[in-house]
PDB file of N, CA and C in Angstrom:
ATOM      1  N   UNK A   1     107.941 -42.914  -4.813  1.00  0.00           N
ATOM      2  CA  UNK A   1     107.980 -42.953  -6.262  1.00  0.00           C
ATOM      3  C   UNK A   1     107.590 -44.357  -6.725  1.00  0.00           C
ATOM      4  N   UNK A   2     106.702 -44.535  -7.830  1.00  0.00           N
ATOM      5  CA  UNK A   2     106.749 -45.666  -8.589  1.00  0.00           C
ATOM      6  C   UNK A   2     106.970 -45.775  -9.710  1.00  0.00           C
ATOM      7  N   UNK A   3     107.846 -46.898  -9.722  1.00  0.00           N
ATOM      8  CA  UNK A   3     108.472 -47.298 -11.155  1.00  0.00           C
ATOM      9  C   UNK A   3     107.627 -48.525 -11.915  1.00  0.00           C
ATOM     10  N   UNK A   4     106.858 -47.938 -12.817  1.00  0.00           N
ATOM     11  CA  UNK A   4     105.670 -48.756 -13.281  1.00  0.00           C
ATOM     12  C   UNK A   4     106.425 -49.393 -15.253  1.00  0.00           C
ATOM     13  N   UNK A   5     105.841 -50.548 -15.575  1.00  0.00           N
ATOM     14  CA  UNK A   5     106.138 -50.798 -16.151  1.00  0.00           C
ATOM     15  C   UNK A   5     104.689 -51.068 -17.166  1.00  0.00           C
ATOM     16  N   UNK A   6     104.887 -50.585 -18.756  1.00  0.00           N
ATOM     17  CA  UNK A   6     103.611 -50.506 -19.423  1.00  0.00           C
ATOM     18  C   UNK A   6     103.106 -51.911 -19.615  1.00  0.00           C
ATOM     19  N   UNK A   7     103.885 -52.867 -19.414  1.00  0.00           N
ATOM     20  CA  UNK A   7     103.704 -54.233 -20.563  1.00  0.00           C
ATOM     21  C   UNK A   7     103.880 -55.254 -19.129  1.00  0.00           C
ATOM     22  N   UNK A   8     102.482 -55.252 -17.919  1.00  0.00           N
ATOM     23  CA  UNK A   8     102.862 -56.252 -17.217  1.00  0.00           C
ATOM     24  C   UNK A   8     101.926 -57.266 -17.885  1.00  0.00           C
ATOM     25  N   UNK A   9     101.803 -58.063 -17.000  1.00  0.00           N
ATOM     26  CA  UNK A   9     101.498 -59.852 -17.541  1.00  0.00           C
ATOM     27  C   UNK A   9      99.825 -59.690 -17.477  1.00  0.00           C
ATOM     28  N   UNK A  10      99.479 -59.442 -16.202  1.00  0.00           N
ATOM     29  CA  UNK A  10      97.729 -59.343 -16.670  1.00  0.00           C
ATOM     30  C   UNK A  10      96.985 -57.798 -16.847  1.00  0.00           C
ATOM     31  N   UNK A  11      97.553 -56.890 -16.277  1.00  0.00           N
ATOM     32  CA  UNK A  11      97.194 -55.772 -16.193  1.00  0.00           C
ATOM     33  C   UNK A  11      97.918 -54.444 -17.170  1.00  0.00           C
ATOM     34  N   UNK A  12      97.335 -53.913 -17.972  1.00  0.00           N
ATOM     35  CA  UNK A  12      97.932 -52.775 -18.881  1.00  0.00           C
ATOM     36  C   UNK A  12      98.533 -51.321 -17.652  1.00  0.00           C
ATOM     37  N   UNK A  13      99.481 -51.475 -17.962  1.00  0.00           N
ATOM     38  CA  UNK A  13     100.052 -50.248 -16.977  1.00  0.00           C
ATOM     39  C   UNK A  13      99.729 -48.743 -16.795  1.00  0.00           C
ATOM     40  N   UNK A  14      98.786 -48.770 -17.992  1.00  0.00           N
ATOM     41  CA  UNK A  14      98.284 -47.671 -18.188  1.00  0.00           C
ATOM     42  C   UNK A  14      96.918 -47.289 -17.344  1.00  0.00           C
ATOM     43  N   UNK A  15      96.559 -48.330 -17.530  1.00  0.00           N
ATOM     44  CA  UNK A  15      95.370 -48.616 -16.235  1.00  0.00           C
ATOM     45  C   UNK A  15      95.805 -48.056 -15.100  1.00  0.00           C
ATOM     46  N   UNK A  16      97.070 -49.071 -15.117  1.00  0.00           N
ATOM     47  CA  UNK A  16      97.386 -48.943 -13.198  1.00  0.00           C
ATOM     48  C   UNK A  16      97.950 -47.094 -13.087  1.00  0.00           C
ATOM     49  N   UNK A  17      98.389 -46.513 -14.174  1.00  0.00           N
ATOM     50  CA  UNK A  17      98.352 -45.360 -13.854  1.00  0.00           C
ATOM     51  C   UNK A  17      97.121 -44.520 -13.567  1.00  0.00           C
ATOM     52  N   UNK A  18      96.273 -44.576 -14.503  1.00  0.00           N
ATOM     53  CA  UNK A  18      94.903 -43.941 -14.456  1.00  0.00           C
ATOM     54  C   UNK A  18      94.332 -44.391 -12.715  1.00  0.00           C
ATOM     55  N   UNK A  19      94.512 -45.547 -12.426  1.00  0.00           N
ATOM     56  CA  UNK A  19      93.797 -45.767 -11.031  1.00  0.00           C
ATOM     57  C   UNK A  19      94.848 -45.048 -10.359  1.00  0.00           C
ATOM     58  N   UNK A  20      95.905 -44.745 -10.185  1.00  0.00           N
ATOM     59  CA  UNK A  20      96.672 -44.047  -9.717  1.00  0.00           C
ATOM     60  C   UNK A  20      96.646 -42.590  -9.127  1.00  0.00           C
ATOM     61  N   UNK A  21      96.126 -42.197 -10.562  1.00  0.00           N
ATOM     62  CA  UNK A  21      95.268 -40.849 -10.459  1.00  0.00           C
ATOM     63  C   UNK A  21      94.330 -40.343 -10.252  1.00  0.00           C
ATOM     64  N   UNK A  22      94.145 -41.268 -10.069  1.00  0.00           N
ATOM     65  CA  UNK A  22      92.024 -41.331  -9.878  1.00  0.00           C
ATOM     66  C   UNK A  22      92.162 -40.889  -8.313  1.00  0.00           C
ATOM     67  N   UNK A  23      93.023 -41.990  -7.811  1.00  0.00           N
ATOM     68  CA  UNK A  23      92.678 -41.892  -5.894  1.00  0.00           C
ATOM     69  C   UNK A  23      93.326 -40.785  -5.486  1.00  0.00           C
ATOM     70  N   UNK A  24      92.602 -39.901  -4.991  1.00  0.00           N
ATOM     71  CA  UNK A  24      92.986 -38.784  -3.841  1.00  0.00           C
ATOM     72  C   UNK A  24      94.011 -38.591  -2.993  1.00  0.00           C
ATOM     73  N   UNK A  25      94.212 -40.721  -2.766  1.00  0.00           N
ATOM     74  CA  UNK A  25      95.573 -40.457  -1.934  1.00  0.00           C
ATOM     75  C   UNK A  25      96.974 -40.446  -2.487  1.00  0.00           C
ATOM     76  N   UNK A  26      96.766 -41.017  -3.818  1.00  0.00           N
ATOM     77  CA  UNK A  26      98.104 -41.106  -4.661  1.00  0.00           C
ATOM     78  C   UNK A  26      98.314 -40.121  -5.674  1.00  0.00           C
ATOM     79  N   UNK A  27      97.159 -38.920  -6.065  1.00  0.00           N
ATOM     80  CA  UNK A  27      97.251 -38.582  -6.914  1.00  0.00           C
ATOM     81  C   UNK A  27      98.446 -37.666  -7.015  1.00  0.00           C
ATOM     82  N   UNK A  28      99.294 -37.316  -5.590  1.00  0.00           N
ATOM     83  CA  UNK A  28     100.517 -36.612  -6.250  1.00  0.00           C
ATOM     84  C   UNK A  28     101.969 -37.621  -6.129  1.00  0.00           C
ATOM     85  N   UNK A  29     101.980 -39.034  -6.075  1.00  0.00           N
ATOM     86  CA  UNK A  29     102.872 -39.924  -5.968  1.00  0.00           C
ATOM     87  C   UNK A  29     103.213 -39.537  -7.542  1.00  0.00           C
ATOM     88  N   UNK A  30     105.133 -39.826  -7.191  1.00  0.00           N
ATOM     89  CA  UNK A  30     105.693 -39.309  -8.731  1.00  0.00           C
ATOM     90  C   UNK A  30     105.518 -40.956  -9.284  1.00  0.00           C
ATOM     91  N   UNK A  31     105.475 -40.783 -10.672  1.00  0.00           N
ATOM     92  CA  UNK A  31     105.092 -41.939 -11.224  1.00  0.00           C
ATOM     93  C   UNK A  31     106.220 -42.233 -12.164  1.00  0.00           C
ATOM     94  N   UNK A  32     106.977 -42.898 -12.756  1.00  0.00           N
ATOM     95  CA  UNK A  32     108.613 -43.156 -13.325  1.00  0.00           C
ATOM     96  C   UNK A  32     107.536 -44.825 -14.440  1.00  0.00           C
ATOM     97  N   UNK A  33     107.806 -44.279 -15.773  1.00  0.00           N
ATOM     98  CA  UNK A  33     107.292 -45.785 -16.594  1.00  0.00           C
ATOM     99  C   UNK A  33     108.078 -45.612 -16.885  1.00  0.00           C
ATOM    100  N   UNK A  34     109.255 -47.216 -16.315  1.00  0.00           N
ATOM    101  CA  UNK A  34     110.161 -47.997 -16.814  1.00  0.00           C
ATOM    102  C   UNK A  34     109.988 -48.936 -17.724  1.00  0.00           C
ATOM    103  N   UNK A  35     109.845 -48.636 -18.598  1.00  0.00           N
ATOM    104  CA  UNK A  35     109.310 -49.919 -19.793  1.00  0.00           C
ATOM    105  C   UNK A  35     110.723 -49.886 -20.775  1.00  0.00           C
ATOM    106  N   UNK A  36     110.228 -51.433 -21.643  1.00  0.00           N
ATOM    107  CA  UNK A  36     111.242 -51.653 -22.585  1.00  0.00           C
ATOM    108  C   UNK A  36     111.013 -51.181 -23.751  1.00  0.00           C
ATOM    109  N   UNK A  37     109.824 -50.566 -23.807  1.00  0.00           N
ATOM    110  CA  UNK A  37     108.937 -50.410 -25.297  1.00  0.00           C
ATOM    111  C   UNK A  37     109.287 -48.799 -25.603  1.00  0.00           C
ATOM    112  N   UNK A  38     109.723 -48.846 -27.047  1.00  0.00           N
ATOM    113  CA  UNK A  38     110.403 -47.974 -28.138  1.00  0.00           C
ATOM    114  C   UNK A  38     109.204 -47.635 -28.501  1.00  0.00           C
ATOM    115  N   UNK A  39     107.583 -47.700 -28.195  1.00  0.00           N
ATOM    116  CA  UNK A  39     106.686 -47.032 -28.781  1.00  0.00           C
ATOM    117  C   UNK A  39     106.439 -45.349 -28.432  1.00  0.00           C
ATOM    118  N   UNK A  40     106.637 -45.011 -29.279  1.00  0.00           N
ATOM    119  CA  UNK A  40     106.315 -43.398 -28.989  1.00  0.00           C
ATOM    120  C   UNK A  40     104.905 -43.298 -28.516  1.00  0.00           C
ATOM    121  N   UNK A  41     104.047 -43.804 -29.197  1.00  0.00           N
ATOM    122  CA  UNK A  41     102.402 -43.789 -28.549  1.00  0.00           C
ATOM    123  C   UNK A  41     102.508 -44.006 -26.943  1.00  0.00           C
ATOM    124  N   UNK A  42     103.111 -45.025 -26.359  1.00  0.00           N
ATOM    125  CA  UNK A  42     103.901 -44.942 -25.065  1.00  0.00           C
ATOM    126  C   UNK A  42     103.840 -43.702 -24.155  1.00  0.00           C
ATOM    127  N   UNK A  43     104.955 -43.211 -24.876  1.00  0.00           N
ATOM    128  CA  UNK A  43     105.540 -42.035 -24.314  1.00  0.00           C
ATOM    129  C   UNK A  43     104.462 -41.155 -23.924  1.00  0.00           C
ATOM    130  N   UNK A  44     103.439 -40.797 -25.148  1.00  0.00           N
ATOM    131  CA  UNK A  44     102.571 -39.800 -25.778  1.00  0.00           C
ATOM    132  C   UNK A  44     101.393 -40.369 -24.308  1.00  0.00           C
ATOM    133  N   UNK A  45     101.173 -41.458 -24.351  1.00  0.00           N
ATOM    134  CA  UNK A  45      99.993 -41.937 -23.537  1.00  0.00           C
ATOM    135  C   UNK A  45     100.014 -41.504 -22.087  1.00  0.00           C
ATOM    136  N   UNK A  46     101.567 -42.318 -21.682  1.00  0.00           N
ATOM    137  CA  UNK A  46     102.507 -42.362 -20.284  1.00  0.00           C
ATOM    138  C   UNK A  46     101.945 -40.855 -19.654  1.00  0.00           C
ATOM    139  N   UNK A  47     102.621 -40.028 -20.831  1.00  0.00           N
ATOM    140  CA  UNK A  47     102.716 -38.137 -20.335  1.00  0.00           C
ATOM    141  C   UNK A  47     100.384 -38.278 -20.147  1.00  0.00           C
ATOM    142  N   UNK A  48     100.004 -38.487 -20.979  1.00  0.00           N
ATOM    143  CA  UNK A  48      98.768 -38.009 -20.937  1.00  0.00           C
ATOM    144  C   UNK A  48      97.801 -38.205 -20.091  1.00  0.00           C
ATOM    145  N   UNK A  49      98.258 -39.615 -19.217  1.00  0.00           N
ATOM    146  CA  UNK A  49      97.730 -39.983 -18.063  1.00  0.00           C
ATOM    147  C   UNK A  49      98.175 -39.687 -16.799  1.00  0.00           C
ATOM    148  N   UNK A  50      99.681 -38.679 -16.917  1.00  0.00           N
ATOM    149  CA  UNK A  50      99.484 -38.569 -15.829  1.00  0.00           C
ATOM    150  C   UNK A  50     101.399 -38.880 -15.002  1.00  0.00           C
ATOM    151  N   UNK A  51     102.164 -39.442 -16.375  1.00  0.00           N
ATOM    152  CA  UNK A  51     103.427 -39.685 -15.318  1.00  0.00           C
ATOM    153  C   UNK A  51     104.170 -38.788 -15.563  1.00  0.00           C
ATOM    154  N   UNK A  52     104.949 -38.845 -14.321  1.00  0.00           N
ATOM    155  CA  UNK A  52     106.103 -37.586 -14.374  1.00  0.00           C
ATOM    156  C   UNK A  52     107.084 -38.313 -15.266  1.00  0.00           C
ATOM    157  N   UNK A  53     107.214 -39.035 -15.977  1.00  0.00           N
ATOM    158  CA  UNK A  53     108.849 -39.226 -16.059  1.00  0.00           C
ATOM    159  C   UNK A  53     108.585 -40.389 -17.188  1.00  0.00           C
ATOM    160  N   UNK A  54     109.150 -40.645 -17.964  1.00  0.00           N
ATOM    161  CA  UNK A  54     109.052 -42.015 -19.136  1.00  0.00           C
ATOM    162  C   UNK A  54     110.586 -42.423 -19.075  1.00  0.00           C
ATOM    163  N   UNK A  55     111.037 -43.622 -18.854  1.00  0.00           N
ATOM    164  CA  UNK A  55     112.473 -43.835 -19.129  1.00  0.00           C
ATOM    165  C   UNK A  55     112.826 -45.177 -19.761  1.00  0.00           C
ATOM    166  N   UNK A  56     113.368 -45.381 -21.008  1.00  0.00           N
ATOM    167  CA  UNK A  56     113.520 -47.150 -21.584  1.00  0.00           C
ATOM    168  C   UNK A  56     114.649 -47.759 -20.573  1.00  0.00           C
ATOM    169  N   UNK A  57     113.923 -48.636 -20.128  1.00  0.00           N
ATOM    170  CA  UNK A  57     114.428 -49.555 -19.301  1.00  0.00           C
ATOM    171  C   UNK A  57     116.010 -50.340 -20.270  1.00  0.00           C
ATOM    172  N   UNK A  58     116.983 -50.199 -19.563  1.00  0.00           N
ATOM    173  CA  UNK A  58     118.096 -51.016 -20.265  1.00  0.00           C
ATOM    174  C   UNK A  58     118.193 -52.485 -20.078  1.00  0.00           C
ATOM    175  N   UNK A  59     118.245 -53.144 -20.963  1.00  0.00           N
ATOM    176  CA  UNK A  59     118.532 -55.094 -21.571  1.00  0.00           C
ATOM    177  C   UNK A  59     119.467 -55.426 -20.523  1.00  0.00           C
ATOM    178  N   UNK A  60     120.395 -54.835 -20.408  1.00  0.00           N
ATOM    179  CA  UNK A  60     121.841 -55.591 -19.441  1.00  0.00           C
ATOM    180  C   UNK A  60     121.396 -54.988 -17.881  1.00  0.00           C
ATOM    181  N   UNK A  61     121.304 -56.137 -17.338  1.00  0.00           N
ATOM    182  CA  UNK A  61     120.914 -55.887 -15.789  1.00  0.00           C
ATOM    183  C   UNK A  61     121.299 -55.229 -15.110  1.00  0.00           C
ATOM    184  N   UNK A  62     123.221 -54.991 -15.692  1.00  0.00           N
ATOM    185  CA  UNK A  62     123.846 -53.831 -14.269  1.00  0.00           C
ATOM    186  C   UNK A  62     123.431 -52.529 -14.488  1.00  0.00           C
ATOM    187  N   UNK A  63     123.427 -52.301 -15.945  1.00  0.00           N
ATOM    188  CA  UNK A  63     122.825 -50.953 -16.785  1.00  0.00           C
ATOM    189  C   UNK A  63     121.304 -50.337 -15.355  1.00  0.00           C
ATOM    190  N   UNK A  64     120.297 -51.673 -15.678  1.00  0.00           N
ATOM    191  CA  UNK A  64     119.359 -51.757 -15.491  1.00  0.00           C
ATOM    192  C   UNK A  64     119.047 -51.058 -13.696  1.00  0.00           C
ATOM    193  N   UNK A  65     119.945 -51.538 -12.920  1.00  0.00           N
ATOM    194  CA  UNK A  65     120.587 -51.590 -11.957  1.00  0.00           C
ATOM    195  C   UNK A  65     121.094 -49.545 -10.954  1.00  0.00           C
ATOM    196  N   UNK A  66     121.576 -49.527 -12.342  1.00  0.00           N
ATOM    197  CA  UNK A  66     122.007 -48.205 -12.256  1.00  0.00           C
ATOM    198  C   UNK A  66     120.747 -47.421 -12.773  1.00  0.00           C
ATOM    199  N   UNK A  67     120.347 -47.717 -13.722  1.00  0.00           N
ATOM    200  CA  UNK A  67     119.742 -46.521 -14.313  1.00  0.00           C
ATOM    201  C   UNK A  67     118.800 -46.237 -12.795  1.00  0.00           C
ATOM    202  N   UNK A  68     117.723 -47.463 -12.004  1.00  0.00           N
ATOM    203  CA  UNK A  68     116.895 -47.636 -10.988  1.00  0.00           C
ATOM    204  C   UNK A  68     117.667 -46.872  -9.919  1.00  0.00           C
ATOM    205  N   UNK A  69     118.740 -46.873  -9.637  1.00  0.00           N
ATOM    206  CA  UNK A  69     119.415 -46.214  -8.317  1.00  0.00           C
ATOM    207  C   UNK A  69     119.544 -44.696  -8.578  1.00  0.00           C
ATOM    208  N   UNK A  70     119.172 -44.510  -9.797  1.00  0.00           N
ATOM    209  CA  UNK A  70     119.832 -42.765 -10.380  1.00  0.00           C
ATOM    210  C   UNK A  70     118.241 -42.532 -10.868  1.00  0.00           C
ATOM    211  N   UNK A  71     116.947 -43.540 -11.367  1.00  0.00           N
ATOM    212  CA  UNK A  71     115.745 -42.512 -10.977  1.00  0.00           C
ATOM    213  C   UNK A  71     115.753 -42.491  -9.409  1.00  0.00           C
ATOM    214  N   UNK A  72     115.786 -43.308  -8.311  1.00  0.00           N
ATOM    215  CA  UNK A  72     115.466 -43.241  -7.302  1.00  0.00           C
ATOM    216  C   UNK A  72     116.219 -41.615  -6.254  1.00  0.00           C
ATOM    217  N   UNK A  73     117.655 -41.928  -6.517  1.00  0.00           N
ATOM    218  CA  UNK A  73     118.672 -40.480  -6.325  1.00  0.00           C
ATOM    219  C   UNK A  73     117.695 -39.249  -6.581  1.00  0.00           C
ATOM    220  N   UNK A  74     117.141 -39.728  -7.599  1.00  0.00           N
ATOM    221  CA  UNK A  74     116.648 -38.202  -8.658  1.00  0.00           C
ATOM    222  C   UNK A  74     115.239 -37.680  -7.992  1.00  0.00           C
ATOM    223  N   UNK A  75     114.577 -38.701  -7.531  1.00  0.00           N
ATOM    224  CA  UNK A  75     112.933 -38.247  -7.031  1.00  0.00           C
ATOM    225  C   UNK A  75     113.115 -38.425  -5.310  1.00  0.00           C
ATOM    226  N   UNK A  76     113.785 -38.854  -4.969  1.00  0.00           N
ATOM    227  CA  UNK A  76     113.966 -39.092  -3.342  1.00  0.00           C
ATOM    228  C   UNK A  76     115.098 -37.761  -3.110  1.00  0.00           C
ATOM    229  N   UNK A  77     115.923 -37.214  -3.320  1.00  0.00           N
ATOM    230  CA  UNK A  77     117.067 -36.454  -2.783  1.00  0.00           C
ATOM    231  C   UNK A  77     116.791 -34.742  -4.002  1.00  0.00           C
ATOM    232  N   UNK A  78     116.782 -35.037  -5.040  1.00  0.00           N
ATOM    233  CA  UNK A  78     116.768 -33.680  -5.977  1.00  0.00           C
ATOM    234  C   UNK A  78     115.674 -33.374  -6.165  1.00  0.00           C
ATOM    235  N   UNK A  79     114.755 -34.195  -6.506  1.00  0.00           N
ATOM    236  CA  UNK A  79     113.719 -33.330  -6.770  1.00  0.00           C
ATOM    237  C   UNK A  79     112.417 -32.664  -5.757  1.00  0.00           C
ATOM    238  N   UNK A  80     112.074 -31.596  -5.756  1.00  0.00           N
ATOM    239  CA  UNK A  80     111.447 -30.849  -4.981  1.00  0.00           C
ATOM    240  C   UNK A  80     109.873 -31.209  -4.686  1.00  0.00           C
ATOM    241  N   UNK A  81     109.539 -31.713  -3.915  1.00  0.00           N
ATOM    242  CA  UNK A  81     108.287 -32.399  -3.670  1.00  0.00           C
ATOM    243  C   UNK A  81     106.883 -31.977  -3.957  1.00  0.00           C
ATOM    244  N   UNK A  82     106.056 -31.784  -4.544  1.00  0.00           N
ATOM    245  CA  UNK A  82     104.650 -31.048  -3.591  1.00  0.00           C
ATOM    246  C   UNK A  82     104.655 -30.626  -2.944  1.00  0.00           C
ATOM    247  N   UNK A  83     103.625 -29.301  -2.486  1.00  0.00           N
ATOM    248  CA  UNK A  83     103.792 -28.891  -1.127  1.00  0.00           C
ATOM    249  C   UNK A  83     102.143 -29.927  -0.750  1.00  0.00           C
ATOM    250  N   UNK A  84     102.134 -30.104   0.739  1.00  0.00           N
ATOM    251  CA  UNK A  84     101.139 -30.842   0.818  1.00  0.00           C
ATOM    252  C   UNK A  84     100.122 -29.376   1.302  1.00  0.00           C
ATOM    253  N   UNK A  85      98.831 -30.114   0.837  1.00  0.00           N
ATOM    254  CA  UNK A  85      97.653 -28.872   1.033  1.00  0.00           C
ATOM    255  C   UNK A  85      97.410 -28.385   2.602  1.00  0.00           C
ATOM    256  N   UNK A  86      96.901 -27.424   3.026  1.00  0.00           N
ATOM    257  CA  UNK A  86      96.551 -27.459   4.117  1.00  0.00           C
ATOM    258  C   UNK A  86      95.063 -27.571   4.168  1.00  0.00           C
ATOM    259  N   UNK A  87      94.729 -28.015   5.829  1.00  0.00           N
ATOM    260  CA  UNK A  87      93.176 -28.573   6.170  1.00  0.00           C
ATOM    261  C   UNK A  87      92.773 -27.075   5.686  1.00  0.00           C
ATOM    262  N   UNK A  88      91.657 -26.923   5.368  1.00  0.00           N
ATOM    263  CA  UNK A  88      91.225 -25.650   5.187  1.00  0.00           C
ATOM    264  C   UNK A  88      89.703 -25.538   6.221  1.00  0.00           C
ATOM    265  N   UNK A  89      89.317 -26.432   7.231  1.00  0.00           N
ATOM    266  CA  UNK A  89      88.632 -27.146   8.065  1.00  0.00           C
ATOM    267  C   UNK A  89      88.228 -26.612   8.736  1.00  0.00           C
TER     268      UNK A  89
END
């Protein structure tokens, strides 16, 4: 799983999703945008490119802390994977 954030320092996260999806080898990696940003366009974009999951990142670190251990719980242990394709070869 990656926990991508929209608002990094040189690169728009939205990008890094789209390249995400682009490659063959990642295109079924679950994708989690942890951002701080209250923009709904966000949300609207996040879903349109491609991520499973949008979640506002919480201000107080332990918050922050938890919320990361309970997406991770959630896509590593509950949730039901892809099936991977077979060679058809």
């Amino acid at each position: 799983v990656v926990l991508l954030d929209l608002k990094l320092p040189k690169l728009n996260g939205l990008e890094v999703l789209r390249c995400i999806r682009a490659d063959d080898r990642a295109k079924l990696v679950p994708v989690v945008v942890l951002t701080a940003s209250r923009e709904e366009e966000g949300v609207i974009e996040s879903r349109h490119f491609g991520a499973n999951a949008y979640v506002r990142k919480p201000v107080d670190f332990q918050e922050f802390v938890e919320c990361a251990k309970a997406i991770g719980l959630f896509w590593l242990r509950m949730n039901e994977p892809a099936p991977r394709r077979r060679d058809t070869s």
